[in-house]
N, C-alpha and C. Protein backbone atom coordinates (compact mmCIF):
# COMPACT_ATOMS: atom_id res chain seq x y z
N UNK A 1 175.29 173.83 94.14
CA UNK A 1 175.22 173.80 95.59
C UNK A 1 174.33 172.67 96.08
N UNK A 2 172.98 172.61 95.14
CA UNK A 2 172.40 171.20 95.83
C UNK A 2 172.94 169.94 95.69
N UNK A 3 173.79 169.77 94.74
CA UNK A 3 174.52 168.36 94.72
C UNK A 3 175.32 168.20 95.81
N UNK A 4 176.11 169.18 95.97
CA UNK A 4 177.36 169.34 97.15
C UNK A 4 176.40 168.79 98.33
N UNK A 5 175.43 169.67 98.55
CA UNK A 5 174.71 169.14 100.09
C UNK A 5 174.31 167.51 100.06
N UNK A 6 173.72 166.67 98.37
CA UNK A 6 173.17 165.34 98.60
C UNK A 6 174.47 164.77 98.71
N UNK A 7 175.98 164.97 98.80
CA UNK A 7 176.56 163.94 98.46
C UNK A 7 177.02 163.82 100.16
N UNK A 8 176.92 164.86 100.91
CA UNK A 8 177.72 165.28 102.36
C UNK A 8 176.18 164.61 102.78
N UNK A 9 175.08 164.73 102.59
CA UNK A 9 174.10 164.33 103.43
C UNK A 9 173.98 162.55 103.07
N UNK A 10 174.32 162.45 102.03
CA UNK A 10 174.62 160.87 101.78
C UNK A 10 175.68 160.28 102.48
N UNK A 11 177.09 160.87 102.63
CA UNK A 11 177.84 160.30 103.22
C UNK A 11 177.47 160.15 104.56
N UNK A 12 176.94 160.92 104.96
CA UNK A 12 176.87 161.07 107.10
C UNK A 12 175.53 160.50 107.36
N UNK A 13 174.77 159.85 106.07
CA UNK A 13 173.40 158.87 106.64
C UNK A 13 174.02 157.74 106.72
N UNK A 14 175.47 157.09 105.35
CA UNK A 14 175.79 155.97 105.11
C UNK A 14 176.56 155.96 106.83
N UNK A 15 176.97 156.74 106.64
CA UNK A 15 178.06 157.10 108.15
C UNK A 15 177.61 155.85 109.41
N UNK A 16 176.10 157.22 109.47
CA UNK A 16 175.22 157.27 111.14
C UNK A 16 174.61 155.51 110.47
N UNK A 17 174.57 154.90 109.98
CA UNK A 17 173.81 153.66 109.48
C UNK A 17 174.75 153.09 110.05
N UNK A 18 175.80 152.93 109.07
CA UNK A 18 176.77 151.64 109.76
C UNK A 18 177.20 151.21 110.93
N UNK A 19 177.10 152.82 111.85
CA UNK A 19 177.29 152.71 113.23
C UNK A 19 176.27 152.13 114.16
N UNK A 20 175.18 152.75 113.76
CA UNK A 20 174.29 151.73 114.30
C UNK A 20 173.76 150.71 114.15
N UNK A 21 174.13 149.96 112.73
CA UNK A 21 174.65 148.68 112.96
C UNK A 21 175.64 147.97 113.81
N UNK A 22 176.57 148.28 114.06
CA UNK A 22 177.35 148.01 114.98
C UNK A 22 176.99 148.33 116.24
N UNK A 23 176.43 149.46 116.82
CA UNK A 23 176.45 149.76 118.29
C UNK A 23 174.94 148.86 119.04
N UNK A 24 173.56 149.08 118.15
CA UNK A 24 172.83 148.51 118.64
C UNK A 24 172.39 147.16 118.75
N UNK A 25 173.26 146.11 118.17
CA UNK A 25 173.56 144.56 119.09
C UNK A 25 173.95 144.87 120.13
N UNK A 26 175.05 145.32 120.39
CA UNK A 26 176.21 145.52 121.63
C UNK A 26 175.29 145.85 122.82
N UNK A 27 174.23 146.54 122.24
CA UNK A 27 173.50 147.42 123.56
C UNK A 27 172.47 146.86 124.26
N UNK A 28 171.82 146.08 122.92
CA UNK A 28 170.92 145.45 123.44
C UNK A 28 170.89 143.72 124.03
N UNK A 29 170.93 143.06 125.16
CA UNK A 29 171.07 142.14 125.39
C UNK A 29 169.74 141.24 125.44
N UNK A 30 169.40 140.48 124.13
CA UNK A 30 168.19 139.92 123.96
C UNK A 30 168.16 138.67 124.40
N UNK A 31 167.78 137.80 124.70
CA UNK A 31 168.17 136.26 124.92
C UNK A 31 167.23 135.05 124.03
N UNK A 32 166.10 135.74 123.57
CA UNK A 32 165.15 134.91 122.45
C UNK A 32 166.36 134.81 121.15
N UNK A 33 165.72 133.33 120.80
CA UNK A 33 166.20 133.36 119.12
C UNK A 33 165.58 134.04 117.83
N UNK A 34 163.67 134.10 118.58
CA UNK A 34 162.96 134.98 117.70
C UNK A 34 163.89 136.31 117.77
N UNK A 35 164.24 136.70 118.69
CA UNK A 35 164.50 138.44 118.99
C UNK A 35 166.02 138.20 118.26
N UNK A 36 167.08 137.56 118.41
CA UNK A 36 168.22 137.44 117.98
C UNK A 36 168.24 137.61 116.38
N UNK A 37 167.27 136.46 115.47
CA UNK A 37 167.08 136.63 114.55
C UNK A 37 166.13 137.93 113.65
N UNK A 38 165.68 138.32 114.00
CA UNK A 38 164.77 139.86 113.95
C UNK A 38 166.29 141.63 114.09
N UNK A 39 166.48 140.95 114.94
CA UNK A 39 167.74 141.66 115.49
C UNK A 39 168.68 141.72 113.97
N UNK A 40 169.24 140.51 114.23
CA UNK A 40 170.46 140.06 112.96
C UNK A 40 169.79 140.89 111.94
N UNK A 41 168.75 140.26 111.22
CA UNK A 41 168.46 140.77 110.23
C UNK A 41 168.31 142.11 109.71
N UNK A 42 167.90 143.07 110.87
CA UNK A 42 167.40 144.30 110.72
C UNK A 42 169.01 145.29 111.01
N UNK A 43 170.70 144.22 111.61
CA UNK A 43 171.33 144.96 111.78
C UNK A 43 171.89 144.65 109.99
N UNK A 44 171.72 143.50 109.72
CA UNK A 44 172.33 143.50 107.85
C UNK A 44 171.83 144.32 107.31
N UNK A 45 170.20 144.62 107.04
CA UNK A 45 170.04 145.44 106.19
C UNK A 45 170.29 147.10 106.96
N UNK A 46 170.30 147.31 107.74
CA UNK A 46 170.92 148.64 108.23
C UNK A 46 172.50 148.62 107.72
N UNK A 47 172.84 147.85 107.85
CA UNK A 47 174.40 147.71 107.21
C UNK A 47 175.05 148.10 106.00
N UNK A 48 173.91 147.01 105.30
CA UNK A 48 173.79 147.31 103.78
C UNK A 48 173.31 148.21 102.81
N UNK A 49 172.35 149.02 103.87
CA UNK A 49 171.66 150.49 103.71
C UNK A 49 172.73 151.76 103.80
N UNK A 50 173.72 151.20 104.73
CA UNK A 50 174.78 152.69 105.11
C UNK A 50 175.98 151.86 103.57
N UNK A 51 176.15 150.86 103.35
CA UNK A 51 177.44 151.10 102.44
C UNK A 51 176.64 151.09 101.08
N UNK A 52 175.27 151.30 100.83
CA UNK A 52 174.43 151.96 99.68
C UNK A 52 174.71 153.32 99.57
N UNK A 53 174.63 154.23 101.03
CA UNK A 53 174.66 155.18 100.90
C UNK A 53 176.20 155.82 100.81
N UNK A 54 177.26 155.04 101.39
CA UNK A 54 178.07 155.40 101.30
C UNK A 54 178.48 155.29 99.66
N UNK A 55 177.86 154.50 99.20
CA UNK A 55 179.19 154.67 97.47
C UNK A 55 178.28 155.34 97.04
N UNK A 56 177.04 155.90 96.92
CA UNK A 56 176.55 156.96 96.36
C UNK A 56 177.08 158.54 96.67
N UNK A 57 177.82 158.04 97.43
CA UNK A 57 178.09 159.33 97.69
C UNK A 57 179.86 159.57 97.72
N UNK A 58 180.35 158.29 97.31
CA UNK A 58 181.79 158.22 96.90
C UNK A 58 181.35 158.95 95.30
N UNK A 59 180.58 158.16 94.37
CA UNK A 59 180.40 158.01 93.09
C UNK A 59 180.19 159.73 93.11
N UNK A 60 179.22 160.22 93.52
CA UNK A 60 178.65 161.71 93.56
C UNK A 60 179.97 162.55 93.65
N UNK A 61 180.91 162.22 94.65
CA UNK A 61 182.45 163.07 94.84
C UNK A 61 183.45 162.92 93.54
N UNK A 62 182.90 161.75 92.52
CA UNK A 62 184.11 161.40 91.62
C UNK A 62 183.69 162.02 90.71
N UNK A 63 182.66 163.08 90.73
CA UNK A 63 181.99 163.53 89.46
C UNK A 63 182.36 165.12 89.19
């Protein structure tokens, strides 16, 4: 039963990550290049944080 819950709680962090990679550029309208670049960066690794979590939790379902 505790595996079942890390692999459903892995999928819906990788989930809620990727989305807010995507939604919070859109929302926020910055006009600095400091802020643009700070921005960018922090939406890649949020990005790259949700499709971490997502194949851990593909891999966890194939088991």
């Amino acid at each position: 039963m505790h595996n079942k819950m890390n692999k459903w709680i892995e999928l819906i962090i990788g989930l809620v990550l990727l989305a807010v990679s995507i939604v919070v550029p859109i929302c926020l309208h910055l006009g600095e290049a400091v802020k643009q670049f700070i921005i960018g960066g922090l939406v890649v690794f949020v990005f790259l944080l949700g499709l971490l979590f997502l194949a851990m939790a593909i891999s966890d379902m194939r088991e």
